[in-house]
Protein backbone atom coordinates (compact mmCIF):
# COMPACT_ATOMS: atom_id res chain seq x y z
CA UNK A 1 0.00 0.00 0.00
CA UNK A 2 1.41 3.46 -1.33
CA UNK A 3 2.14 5.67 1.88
CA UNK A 4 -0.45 8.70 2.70
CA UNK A 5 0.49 11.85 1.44
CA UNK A 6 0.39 14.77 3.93
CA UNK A 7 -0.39 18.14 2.01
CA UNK A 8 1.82 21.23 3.80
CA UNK A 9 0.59 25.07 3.34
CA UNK A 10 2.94 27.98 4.81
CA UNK A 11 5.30 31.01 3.80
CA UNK A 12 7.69 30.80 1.43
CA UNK A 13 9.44 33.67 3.58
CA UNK A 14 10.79 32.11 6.56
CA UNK A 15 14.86 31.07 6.01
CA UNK A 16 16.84 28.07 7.81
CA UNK A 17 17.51 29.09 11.31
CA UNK A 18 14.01 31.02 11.66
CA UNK A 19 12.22 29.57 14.24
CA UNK A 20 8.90 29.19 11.65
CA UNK A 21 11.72 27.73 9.28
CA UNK A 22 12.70 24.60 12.23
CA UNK A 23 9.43 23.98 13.31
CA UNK A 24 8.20 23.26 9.74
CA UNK A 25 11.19 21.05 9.04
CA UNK A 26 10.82 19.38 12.61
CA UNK A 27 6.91 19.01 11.46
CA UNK A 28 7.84 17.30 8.01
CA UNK A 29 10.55 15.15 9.71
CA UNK A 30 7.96 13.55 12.10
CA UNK A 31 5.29 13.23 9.35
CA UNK A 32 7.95 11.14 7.82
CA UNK A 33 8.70 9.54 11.00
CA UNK A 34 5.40 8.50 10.93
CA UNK A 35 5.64 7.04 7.15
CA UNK A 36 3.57 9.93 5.47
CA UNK A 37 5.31 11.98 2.54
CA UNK A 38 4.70 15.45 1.57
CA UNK A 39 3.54 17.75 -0.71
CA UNK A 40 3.68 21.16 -0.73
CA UNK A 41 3.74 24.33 -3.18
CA UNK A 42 7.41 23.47 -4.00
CA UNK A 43 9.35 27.05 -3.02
CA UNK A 44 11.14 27.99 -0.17
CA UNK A 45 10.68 28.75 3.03
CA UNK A 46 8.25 26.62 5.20
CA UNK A 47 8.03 24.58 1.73
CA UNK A 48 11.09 23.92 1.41
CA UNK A 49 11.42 22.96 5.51
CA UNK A 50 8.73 20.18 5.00
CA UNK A 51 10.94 18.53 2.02
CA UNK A 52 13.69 18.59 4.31
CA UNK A 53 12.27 17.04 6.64
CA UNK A 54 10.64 14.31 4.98
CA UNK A 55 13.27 13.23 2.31
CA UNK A 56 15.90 13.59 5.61
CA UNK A 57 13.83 10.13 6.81
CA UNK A 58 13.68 9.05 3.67
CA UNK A 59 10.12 9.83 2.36
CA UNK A 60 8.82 11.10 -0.93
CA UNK A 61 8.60 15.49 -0.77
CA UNK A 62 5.79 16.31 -4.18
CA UNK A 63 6.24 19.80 -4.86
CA UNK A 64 3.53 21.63 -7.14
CA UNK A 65 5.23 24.53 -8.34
CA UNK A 66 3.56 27.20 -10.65
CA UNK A 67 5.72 29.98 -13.14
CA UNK A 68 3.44 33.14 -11.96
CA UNK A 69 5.04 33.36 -8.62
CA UNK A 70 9.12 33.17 -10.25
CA UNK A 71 10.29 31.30 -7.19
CA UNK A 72 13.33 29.22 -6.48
CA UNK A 73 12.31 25.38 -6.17
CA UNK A 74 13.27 23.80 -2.64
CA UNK A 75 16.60 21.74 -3.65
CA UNK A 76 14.72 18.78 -1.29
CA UNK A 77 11.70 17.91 -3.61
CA UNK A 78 11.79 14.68 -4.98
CA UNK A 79 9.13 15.10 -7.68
CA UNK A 80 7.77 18.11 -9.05
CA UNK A 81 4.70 18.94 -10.85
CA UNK A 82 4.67 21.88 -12.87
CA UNK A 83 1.37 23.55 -13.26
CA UNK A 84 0.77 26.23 -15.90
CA UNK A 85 -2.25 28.30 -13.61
CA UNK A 86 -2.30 29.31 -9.79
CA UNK A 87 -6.17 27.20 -9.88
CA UNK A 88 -3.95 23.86 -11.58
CA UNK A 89 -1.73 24.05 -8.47
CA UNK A 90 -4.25 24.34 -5.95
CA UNK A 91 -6.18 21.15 -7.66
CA UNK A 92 -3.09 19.31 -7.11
CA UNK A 93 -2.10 20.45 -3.68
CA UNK A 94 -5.43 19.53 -2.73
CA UNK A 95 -6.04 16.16 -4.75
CA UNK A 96 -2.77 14.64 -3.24
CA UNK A 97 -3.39 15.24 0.21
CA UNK A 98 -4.79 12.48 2.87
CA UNK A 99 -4.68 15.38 5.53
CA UNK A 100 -3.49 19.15 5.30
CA UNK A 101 -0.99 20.81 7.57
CA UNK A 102 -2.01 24.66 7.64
CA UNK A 103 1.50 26.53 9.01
CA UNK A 104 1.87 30.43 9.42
CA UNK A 105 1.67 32.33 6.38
CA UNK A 106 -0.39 35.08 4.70
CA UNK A 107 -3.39 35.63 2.12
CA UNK A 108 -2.10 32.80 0.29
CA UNK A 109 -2.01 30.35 3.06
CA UNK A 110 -5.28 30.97 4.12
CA UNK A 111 -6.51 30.80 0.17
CA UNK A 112 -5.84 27.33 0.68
CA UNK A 113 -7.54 26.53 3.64
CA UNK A 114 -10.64 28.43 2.19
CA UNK A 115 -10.67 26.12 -0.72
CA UNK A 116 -10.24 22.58 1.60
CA UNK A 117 -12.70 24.46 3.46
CA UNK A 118 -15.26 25.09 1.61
CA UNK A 119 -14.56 21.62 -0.56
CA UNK A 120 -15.70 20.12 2.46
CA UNK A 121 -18.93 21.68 3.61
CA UNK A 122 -19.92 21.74 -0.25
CA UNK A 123 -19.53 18.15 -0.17
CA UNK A 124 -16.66 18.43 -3.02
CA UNK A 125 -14.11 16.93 -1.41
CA UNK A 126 -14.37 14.13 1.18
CA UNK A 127 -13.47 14.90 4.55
CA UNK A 128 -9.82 14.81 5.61
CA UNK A 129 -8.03 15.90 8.62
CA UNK A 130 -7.32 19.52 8.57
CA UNK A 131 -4.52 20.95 11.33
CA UNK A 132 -3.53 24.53 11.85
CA UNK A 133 -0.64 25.34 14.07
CA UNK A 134 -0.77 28.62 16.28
CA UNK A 135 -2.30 31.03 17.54
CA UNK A 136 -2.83 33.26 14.73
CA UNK A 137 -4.89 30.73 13.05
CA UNK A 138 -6.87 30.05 16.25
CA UNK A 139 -8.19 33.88 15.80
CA UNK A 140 -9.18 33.11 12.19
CA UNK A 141 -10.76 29.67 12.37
CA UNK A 142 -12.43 29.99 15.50
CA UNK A 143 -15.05 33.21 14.17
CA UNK A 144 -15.54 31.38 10.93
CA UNK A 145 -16.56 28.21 12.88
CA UNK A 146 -19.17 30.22 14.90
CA UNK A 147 -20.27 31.45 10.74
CA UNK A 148 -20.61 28.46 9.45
CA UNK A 149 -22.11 26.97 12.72
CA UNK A 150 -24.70 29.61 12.21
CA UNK A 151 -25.45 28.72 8.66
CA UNK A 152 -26.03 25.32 9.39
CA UNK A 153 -22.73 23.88 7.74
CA UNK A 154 -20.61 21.37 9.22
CA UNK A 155 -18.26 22.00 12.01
CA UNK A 156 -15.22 20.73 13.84
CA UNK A 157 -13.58 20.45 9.82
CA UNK A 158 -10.61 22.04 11.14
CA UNK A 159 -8.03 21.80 14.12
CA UNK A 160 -6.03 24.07 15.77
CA UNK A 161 -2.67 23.03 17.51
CA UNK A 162 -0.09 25.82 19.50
CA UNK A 163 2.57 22.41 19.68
CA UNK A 164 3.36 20.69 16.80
CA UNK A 165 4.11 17.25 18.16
CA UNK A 166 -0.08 17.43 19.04
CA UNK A 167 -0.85 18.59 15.68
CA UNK A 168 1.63 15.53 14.08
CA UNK A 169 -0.06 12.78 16.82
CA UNK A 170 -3.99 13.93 15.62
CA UNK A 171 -3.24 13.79 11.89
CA UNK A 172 -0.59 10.61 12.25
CA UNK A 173 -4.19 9.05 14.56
CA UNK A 174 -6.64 10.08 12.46
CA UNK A 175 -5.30 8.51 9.11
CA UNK A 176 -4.41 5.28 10.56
């Protein structure tokens, strides 16, 4: 049986010896640990710290890489799919992903955890675990859950972690 593939989201910003940087190759390390590989948008940054991680213990890193954004490619994919269109790359992202791993970033990140979102509480995508690590996210998810509470929708579709080694032990549970 082919090994689950954990999809990453975060910054391309953060650089090796940031502390968002560690934690997001400490994150894709365990994953692996845990015999998931990755995927991820392909850059640098939090990306790039994922692929480390992963191919470090041996596991596959997928990156889905796109021309619009002119980025380098993280040195530690494995495979990369190139997609022509930002809406190509977020299909894939989100097709090859058993769970999703939302890390600090900005209006991009959270673009992506919109789309798994909503996927999910149109009934587009079947349900998959969905983890967000810190605080920051905490402030975002937690009004939109009273929102879509409200509406009716489905709740409890995301997570929210402040330590990583929770966030790692509820995906690494909840796909086994």
């Amino acid at each position: 049986m082919k090994a689950k593939t954990i999809t990453i989201f975060g910054s391309s910003l953060p650089k090796q010896g940031d502390e968002e940087y560690e934690e997001a190759y400490l994150i894709g390390k365990k994953l692996a640990q845990n015999g998931f590989n990755i995927c991820s948008g392909g850059a640098l940054g939090i990306m790039d710290a994922v692929s480390k991680g992963a191919t470090e213990e041996g596991k596959e890193a997928v990156g889905i890489t796109v021309p619009i954004f002119n980025s380098a490619t993280s040195k530690y994919l494995t495979h990369e799919i190139k997609c022509n269109t930002i809406f190509q790359r977020l299909d894939n992202l989100i097709e090859y992903g058993d769970g999703f791993v939302i890390l600090p970033g900005g209006t991009g990140t959270l673009l992506e955890l919109a789309i798994v979102w909503e996927m999910f509480n149109k009934n587009v995508l079947d349900e998959r675990p969905v983890v967000c690590l810190g605080e920051m996210w905490k402030n975002i998810v937690s009004p939109m859950e009273e929102r879509v509470k409200y509406e009716g929708r489905k709740v409890n579709l995301v997570k929210c972690f402040n330590k990583s080694t929770e966030l790692v032990n509820f995906i690494s549970n909840s796909l086994k």
